[in-house]
N, C-alpha and C. Protein backbone atom coordinates (compact mmCIF):
# COMPACT_ATOMS: atom_id res chain seq x y z
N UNK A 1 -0.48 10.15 18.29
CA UNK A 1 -1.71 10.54 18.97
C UNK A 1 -2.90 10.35 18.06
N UNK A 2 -4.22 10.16 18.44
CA UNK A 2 -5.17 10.19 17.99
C UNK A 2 -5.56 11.46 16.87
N UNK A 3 -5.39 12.65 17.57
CA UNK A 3 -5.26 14.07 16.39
C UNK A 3 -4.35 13.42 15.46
N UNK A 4 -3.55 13.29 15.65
CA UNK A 4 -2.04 12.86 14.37
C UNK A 4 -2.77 11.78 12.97
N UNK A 5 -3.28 10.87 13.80
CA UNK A 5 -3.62 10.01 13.37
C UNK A 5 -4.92 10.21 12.27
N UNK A 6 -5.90 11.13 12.71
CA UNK A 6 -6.77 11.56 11.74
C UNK A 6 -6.43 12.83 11.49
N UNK A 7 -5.48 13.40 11.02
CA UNK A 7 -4.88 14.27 10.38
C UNK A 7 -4.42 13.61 9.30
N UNK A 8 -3.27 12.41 9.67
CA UNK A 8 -2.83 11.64 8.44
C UNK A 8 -3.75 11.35 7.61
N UNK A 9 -5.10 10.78 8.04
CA UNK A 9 -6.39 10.37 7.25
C UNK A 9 -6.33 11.37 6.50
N UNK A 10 -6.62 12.66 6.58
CA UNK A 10 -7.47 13.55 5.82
C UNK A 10 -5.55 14.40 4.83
N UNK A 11 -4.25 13.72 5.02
CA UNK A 11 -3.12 13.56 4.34
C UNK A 11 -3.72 13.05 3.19
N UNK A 12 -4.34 11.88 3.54
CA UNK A 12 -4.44 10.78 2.48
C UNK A 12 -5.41 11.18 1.32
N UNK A 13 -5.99 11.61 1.70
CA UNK A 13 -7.76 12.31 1.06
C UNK A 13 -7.13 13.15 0.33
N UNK A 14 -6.58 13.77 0.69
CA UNK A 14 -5.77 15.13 0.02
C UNK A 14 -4.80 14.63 -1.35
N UNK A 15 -4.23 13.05 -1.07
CA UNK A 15 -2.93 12.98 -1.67
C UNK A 15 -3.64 12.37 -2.92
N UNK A 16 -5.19 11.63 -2.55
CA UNK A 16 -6.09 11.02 -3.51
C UNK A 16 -6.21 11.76 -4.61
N UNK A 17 -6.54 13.24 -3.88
CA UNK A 17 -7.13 14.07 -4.99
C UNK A 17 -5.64 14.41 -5.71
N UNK A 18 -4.75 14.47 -5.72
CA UNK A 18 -3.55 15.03 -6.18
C UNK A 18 -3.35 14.06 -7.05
N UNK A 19 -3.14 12.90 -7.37
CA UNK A 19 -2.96 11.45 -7.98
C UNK A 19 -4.22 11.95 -8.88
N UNK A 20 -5.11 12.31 -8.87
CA UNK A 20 -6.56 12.01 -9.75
C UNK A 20 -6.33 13.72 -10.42
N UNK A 21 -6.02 14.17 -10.07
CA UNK A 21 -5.15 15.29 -10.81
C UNK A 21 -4.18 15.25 -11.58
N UNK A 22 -3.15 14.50 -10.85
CA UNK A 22 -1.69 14.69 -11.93
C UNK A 22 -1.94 13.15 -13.20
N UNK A 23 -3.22 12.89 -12.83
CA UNK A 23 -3.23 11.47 -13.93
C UNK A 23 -2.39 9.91 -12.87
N UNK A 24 -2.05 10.14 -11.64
CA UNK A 24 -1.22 9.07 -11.59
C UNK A 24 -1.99 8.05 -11.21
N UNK A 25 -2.11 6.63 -11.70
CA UNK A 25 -2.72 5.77 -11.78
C UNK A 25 -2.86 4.79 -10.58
N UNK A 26 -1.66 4.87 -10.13
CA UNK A 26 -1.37 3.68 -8.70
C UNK A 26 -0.74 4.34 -7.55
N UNK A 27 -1.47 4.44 -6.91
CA UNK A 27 -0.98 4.78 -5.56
C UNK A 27 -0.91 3.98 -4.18
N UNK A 28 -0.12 3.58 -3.67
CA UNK A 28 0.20 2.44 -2.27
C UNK A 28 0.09 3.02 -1.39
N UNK A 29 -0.15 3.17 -0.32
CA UNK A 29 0.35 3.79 1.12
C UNK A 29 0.05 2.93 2.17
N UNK A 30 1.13 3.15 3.04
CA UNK A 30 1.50 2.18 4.24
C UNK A 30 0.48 2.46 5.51
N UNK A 31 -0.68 1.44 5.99
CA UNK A 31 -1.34 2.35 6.64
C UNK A 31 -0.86 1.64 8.35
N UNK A 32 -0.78 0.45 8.45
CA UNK A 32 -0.16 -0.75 9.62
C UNK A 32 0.43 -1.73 9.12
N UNK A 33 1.78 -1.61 9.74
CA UNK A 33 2.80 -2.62 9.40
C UNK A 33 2.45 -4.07 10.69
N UNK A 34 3.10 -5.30 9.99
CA UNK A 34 2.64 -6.35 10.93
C UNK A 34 3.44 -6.01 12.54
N UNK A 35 4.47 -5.13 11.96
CA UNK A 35 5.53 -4.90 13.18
C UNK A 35 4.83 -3.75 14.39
N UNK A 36 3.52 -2.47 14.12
CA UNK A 36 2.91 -1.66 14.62
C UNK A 36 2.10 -2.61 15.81
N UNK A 37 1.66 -4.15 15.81
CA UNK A 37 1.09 -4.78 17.18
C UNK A 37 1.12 -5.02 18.39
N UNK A 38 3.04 -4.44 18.11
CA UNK A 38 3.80 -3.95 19.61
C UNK A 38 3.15 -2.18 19.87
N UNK A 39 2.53 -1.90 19.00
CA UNK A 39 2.29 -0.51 20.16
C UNK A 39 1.00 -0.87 20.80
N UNK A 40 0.98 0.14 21.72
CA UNK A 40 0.08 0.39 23.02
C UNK A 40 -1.60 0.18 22.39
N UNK A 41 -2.30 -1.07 23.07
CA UNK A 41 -3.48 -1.81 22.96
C UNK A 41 -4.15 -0.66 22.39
N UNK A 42 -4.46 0.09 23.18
CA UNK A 42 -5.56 1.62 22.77
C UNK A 42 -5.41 2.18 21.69
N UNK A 43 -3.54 2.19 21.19
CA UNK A 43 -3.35 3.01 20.07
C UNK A 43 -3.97 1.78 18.87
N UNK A 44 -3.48 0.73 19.50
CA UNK A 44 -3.71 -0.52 17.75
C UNK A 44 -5.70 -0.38 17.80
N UNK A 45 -5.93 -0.60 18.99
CA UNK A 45 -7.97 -0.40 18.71
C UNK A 45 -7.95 0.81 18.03
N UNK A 46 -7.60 2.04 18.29
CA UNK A 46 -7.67 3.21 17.47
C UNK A 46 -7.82 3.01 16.18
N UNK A 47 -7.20 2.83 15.56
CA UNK A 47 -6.21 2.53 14.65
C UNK A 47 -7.37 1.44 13.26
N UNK A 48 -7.89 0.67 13.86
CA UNK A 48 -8.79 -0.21 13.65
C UNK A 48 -9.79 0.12 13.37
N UNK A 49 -10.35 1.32 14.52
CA UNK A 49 -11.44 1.75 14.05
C UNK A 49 -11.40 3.11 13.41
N UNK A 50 -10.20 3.54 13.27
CA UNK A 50 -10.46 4.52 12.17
C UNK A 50 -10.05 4.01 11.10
N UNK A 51 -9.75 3.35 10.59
CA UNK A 51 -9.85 2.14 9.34
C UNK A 51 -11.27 2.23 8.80
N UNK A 52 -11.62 1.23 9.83
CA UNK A 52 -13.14 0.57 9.22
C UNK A 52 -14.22 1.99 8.85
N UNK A 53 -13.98 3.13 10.02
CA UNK A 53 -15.06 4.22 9.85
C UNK A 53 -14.55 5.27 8.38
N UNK A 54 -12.96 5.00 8.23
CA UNK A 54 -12.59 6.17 7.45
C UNK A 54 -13.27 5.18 5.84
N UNK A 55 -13.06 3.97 5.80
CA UNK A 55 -13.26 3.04 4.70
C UNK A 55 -15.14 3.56 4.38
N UNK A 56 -15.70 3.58 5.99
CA UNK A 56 -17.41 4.07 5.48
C UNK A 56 -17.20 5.37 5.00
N UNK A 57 -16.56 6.02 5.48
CA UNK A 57 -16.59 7.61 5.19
C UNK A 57 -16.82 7.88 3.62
N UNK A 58 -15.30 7.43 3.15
CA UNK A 58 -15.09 7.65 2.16
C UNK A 58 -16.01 6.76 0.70
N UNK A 59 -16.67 5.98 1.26
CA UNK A 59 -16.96 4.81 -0.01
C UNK A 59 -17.72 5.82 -1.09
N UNK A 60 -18.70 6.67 -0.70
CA UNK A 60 -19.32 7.64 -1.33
C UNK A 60 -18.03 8.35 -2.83
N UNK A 61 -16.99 8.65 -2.29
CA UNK A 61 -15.84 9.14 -3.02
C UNK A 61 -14.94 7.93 -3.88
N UNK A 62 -15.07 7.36 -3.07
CA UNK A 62 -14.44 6.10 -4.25
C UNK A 62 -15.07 5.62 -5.46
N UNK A 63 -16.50 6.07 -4.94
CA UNK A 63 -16.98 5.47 -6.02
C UNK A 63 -17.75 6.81 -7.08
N UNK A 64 -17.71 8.20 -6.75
CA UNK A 64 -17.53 9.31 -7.39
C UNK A 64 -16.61 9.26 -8.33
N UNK A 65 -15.57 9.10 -7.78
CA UNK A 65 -14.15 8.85 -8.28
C UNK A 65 -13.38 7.98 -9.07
N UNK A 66 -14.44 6.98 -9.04
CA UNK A 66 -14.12 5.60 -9.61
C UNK A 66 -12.77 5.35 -9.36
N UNK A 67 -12.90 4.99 -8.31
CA UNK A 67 -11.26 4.86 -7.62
C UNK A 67 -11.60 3.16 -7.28
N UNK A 68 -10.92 2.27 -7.18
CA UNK A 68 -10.88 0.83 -7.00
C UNK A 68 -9.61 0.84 -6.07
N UNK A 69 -10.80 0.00 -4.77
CA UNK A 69 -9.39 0.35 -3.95
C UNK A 69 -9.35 -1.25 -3.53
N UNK A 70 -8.08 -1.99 -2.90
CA UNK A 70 -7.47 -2.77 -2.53
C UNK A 70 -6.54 -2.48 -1.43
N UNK A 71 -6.62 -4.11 -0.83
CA UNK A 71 -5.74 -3.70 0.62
C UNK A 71 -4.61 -4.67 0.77
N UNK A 72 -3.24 -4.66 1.09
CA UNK A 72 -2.51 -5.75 1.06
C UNK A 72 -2.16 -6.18 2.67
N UNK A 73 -1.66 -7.41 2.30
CA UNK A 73 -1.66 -7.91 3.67
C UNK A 73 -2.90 -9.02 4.42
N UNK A 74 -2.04 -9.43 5.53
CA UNK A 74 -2.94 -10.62 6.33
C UNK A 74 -4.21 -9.89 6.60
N UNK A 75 -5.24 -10.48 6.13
CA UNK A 75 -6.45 -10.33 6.71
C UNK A 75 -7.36 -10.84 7.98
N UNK A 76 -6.58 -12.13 8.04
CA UNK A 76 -6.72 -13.48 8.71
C UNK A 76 -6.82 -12.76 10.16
N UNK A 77 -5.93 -11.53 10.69
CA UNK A 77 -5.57 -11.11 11.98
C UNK A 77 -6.78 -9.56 12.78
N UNK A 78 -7.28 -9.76 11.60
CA UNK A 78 -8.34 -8.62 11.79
C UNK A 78 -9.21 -8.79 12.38
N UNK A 79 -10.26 -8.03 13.04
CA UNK A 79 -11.58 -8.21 13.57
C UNK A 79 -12.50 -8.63 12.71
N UNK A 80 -13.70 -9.21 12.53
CA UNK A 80 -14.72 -9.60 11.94
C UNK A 80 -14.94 -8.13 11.18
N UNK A 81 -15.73 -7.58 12.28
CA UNK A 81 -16.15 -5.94 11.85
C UNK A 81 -15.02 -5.14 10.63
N UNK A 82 -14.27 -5.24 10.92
CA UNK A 82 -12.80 -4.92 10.20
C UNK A 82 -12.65 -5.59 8.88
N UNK A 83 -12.92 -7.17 8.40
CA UNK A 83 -12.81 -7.84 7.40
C UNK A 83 -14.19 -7.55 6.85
N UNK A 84 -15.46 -7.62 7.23
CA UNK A 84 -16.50 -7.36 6.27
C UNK A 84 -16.52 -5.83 6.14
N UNK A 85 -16.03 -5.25 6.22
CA UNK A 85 -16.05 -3.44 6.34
C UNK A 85 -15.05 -3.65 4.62
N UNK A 86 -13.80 -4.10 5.26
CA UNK A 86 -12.66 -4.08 4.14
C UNK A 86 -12.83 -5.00 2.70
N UNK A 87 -13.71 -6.02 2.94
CA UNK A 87 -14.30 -6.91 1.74
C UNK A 87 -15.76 -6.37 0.87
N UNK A 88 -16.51 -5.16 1.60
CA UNK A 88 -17.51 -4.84 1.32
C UNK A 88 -16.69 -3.74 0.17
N UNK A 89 -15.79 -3.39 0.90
CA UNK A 89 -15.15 -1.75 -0.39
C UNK A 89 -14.27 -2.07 -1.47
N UNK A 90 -13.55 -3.23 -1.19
CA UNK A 90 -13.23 -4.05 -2.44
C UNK A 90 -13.96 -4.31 -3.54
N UNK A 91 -15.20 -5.09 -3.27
CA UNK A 91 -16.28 -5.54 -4.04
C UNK A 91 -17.11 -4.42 -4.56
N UNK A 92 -16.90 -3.39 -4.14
CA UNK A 92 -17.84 -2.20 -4.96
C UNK A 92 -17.34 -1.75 -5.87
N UNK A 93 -15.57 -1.67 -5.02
CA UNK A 93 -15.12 -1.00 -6.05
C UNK A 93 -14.41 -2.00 -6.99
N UNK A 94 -14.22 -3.18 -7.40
CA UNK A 94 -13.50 -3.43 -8.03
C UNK A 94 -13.45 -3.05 -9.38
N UNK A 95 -14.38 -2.73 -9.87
CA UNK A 95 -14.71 -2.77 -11.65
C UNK A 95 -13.90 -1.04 -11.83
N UNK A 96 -13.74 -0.31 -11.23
CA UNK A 96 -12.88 0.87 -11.25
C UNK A 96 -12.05 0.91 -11.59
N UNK A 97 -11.76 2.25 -12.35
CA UNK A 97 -10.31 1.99 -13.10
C UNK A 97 -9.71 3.94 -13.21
N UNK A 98 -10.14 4.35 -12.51
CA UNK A 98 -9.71 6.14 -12.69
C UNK A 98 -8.85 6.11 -11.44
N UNK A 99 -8.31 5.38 -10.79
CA UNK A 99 -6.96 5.45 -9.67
C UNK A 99 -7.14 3.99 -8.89
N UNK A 100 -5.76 3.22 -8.82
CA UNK A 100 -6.13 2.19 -8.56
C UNK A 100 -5.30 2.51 -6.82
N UNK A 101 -5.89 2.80 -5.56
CA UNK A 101 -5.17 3.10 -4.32
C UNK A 101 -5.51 1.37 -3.41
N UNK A 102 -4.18 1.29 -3.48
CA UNK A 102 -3.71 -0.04 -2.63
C UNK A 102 -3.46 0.72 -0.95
N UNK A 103 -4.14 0.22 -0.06
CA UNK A 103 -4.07 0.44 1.39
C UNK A 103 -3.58 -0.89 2.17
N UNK A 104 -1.47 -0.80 2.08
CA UNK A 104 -1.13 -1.32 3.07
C UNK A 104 -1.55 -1.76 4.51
N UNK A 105 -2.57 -3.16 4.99
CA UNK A 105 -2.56 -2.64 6.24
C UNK A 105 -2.50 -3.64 6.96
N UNK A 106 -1.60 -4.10 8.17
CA UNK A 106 -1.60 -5.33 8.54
C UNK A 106 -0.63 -6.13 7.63
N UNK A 107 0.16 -4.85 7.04
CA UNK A 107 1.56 -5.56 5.91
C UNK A 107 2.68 -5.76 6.43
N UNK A 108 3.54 -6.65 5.92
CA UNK A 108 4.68 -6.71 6.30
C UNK A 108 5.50 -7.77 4.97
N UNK A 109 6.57 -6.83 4.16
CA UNK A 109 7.26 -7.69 3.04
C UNK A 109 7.84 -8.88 3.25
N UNK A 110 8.34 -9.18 4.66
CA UNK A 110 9.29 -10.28 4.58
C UNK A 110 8.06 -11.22 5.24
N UNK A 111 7.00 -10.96 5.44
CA UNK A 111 5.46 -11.94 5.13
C UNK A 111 4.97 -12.22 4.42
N UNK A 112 4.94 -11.01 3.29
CA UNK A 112 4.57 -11.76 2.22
C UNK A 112 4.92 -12.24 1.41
N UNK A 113 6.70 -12.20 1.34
CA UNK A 113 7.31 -13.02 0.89
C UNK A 113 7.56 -14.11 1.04
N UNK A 114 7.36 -14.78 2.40
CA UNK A 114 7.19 -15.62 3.19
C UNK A 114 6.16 -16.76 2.40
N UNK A 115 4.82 -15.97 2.84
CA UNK A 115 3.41 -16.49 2.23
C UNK A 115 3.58 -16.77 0.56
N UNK A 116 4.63 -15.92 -0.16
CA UNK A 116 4.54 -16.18 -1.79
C UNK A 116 5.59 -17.54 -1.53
N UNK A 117 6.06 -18.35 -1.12
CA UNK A 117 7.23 -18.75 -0.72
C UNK A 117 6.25 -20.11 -0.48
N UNK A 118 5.18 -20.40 0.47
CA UNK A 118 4.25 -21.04 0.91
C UNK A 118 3.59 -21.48 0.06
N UNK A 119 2.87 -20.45 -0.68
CA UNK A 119 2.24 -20.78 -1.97
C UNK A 119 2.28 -21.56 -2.91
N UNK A 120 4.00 -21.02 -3.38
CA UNK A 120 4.69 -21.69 -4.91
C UNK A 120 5.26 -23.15 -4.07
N UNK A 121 5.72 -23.62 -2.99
CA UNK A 121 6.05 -24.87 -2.15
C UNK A 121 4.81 -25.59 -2.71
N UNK A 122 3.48 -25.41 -2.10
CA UNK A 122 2.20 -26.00 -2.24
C UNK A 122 1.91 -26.19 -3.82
N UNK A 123 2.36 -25.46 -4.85
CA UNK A 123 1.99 -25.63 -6.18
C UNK A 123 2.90 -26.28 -6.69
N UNK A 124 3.84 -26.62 -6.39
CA UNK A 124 5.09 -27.96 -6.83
C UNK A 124 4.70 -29.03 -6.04
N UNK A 125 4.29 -29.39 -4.83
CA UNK A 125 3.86 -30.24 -3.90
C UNK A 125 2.53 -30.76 -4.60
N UNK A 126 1.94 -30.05 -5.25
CA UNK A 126 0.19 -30.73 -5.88
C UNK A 126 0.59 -30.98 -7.05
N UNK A 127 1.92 -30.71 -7.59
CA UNK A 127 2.46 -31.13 -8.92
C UNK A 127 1.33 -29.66 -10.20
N UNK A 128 1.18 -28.70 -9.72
CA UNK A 128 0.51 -27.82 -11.02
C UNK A 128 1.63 -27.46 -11.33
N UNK A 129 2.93 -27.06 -10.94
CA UNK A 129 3.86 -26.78 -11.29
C UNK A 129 5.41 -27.43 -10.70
N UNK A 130 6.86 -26.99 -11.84
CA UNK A 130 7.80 -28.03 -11.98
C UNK A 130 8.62 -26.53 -10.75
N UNK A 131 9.46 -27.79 -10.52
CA UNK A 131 10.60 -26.37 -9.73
C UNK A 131 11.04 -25.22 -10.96
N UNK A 132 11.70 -25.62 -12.17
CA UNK A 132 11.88 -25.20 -13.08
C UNK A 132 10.73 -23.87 -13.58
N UNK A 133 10.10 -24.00 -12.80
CA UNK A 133 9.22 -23.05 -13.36
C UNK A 133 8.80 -21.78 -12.76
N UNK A 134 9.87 -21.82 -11.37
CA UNK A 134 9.99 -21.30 -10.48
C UNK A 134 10.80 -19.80 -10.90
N UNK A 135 10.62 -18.73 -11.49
CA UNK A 135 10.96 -17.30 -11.87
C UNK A 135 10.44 -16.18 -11.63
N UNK A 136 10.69 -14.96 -11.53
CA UNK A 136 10.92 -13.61 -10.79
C UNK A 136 9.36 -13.36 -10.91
N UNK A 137 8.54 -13.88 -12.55
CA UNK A 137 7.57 -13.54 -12.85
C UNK A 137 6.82 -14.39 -11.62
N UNK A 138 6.83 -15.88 -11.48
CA UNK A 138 6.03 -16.52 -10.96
C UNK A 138 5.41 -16.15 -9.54
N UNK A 139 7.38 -15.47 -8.80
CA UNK A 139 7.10 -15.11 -7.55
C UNK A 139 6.61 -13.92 -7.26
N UNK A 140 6.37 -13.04 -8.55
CA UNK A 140 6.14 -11.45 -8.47
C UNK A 140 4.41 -12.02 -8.16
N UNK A 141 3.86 -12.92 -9.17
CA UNK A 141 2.33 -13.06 -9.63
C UNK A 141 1.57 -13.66 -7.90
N UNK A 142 2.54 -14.21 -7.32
CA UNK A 142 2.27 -14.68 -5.79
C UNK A 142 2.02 -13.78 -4.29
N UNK A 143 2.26 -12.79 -5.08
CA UNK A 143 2.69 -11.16 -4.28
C UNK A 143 0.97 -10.70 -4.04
N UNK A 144 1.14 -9.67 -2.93
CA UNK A 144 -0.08 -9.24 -2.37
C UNK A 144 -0.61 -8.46 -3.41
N UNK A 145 0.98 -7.72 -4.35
CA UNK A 145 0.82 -6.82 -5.72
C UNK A 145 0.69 -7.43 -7.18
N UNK A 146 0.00 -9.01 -6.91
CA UNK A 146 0.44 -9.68 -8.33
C UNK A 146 -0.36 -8.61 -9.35
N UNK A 147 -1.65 -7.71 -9.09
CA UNK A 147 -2.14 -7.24 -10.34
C UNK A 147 -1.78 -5.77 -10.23
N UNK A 148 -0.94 -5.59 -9.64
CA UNK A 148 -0.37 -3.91 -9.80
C UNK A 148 1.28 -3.59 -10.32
N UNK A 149 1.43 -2.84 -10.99
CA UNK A 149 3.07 -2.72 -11.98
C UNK A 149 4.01 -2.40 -10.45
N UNK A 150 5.12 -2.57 -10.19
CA UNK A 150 6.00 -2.14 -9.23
C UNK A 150 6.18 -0.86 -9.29
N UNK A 151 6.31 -0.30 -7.86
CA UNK A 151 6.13 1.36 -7.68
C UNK A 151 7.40 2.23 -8.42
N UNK A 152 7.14 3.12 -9.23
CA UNK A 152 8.06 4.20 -9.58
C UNK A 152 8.86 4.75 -8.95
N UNK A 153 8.13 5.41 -7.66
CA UNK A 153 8.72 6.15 -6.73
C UNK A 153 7.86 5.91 -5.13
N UNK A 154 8.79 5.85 -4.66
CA UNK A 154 8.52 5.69 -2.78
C UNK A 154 9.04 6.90 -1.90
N UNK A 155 7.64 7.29 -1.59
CA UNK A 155 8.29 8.86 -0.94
C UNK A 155 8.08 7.97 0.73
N UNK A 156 9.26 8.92 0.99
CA UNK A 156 9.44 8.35 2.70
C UNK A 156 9.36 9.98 3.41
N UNK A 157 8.53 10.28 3.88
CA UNK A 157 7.85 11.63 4.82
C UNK A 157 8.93 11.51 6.34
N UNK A 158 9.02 12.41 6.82
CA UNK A 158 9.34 12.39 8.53
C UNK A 158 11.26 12.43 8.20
N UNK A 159 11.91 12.52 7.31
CA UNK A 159 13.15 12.47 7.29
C UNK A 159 13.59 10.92 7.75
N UNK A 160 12.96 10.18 7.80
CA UNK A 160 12.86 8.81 7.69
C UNK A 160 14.22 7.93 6.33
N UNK A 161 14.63 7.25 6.49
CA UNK A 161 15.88 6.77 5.69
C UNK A 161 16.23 5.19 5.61
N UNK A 162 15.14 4.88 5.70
CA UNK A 162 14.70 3.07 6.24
C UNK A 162 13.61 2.72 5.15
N UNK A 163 13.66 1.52 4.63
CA UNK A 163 12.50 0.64 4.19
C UNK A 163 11.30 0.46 5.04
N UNK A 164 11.59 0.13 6.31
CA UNK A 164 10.69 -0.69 7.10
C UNK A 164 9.78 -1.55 6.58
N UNK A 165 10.45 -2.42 5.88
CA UNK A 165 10.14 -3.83 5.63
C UNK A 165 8.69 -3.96 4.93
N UNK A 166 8.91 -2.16 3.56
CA UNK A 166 7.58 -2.41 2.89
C UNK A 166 8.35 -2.73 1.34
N UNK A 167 7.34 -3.60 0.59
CA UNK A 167 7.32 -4.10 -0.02
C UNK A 167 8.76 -3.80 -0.56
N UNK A 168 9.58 -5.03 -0.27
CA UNK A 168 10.78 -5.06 -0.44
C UNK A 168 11.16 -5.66 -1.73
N UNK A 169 10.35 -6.87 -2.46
CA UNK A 169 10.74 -7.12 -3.76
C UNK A 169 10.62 -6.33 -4.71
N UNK A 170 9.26 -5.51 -4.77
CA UNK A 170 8.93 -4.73 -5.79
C UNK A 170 9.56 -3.35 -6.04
N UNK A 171 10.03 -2.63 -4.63
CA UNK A 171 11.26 -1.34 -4.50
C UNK A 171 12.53 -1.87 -4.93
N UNK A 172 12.74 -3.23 -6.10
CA UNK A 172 14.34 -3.04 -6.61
C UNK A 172 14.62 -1.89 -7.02
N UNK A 173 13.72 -1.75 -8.17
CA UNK A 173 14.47 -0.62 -8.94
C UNK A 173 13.45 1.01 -8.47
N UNK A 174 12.93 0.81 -7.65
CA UNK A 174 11.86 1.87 -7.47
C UNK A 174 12.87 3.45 -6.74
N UNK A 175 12.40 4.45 -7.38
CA UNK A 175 13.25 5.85 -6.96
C UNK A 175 12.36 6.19 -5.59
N UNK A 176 13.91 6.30 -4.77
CA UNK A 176 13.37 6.96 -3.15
C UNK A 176 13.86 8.35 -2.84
N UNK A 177 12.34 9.13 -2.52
CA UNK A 177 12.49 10.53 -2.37
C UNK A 177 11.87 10.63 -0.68
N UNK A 178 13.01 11.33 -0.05
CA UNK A 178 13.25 11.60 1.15
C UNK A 178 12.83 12.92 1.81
N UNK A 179 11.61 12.84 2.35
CA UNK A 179 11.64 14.62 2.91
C UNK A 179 11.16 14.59 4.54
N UNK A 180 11.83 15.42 5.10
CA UNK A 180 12.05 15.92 6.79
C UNK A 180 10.17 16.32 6.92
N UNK A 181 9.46 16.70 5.88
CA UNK A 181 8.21 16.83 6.72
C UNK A 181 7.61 16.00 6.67
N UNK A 182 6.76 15.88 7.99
CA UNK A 182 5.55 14.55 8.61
C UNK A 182 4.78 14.15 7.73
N UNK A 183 4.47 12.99 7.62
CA UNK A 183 3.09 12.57 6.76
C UNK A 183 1.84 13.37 7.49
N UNK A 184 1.83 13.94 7.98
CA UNK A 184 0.23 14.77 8.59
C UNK A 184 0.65 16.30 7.68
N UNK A 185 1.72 16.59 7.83
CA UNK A 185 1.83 18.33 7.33
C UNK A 185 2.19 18.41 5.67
N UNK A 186 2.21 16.44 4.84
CA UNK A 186 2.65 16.55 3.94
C UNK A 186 1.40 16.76 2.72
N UNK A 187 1.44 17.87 2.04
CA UNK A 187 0.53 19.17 1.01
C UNK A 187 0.84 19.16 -0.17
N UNK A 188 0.07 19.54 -1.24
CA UNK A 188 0.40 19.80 -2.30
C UNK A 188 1.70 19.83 -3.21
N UNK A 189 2.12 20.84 -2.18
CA UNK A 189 3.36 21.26 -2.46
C UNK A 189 4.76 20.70 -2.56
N UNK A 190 4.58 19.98 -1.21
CA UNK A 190 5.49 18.56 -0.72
C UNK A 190 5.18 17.30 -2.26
N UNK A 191 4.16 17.43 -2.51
CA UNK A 191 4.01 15.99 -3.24
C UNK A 191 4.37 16.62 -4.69
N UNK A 192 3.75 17.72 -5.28
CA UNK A 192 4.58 18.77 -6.66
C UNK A 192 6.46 18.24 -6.49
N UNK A 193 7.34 18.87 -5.20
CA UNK A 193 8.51 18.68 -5.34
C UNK A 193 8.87 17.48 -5.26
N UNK A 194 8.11 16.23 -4.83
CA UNK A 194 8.59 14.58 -5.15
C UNK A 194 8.62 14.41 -6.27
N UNK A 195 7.60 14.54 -6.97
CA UNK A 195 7.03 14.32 -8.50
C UNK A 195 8.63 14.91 -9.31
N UNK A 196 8.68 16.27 -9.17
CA UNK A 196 9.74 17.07 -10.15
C UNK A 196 11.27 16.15 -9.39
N UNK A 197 11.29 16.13 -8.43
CA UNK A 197 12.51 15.31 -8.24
C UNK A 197 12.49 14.09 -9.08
N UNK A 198 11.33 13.45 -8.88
CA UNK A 198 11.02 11.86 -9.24
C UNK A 198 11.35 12.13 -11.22
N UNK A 199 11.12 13.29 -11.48
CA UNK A 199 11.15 13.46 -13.20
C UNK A 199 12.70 14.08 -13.62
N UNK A 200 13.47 14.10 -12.54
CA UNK A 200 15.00 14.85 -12.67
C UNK A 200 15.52 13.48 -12.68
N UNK A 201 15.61 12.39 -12.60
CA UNK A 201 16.17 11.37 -12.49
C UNK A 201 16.09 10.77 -13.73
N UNK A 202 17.65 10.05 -13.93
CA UNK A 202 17.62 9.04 -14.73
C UNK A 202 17.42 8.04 -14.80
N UNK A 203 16.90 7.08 -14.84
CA UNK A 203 16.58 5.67 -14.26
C UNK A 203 17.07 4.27 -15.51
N UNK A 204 17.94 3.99 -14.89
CA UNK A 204 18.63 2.64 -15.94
C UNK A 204 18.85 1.44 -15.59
N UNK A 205 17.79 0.97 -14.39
CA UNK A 205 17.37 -0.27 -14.03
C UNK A 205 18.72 -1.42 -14.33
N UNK A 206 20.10 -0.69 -13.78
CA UNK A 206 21.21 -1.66 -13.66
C UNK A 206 22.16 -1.27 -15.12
N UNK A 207 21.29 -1.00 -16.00
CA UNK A 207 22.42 -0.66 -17.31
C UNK A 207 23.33 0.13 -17.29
């Protein structure tokens, strides 16, 4: 629903300030997957325009905050209004460096794996590069995330137990913390017990 929906917004606002608190540097969140175009016309316009208005809302704070924000995903499929809204908050903020928040939107991994796939084809095809030269680094640097480290931890809200087809190369080794409450009711408190879970773990990336 529309309430739900700007509830999650003001989730997000909340989860900003928590990250700029606990020191954490990179934060992702999934805001429209390429697969969300099957829902109902009204809900995807919604959706769009609380994007572009929440992006005005906030620019004042991003840049308080020196927060540098970035968006992954096709842009190509957006409204005009929608792409100069989303290219205007990029460009302000880029020189920022006190939280770097990546806004999934219009994402989908096995696209942009696709598109990194497209890319590195076209850069052996113009001869800048040999097949041989073709490695994990090359295809990571082709990624919507080439200038961000791969995520630590991926909290999945709603008792949810699925990827849904977000960034699937970079979650190899990434720790998944699972909790039954909604991304709208998820607080402080909820994000404190990810963190301490996320620090109870051992992590040995295959060793």
């Amino acid at each position: 629903s529309a309430a739900g929906h700007k509830k999650g917004v003001d989730s997000l606002k909340k989860l900003i300030e928590y990250c700029i608190e606990f020191n954490i540097k990179y934060l992702t969140v999934y805001a429209f997957s390429t697969e969300n175009w099957k829902r109902d016309t009204e809900e995807v316009n919604f959706l769009m325009s609380l994007l572009a208005n929440t992006i005005k809302e906030q620019i004042f704070d991003f840049h308080k905050n020196e927060i540098k924000v970035s968006f992954l995903g096709n842009k190509n499929d957006l409204g005009q209004n929608l792409k100069a809204v989303i290219h205007n908050c990029e460009d302000e903020t880029k020189n920022y460096n006190k939280l770097y928040l990546q806004i999934a939107f219009n994402y989908g991994a096995r696209a942009e794996i696709t598109n990194a796939v497209k890319n590195i084809c076209t850069q052996v095809l113009n001869k800048e590069i040999s097949i041989s030269d073709i490695n994990e680094n090359l295809i990571s640097s082709n990624l919507y995330t080439s200038n961000i480290p791969d995520p630590e931890l991926l909290i999945r809200t709603g008792g949810e137990k699925r990827i849904s087809n977000y960034l699937l190369w970079q979650c190899a080794y990434t720790e998944i913390y699972v909790t039954d409450v909604f991304w709208p009711d998820f607080d402080k408190s909820e994000f404190i017990k990810a963190i301490l879970e996320f620090a109870s773990r051992i992590r040995r990336f295959g060793k």
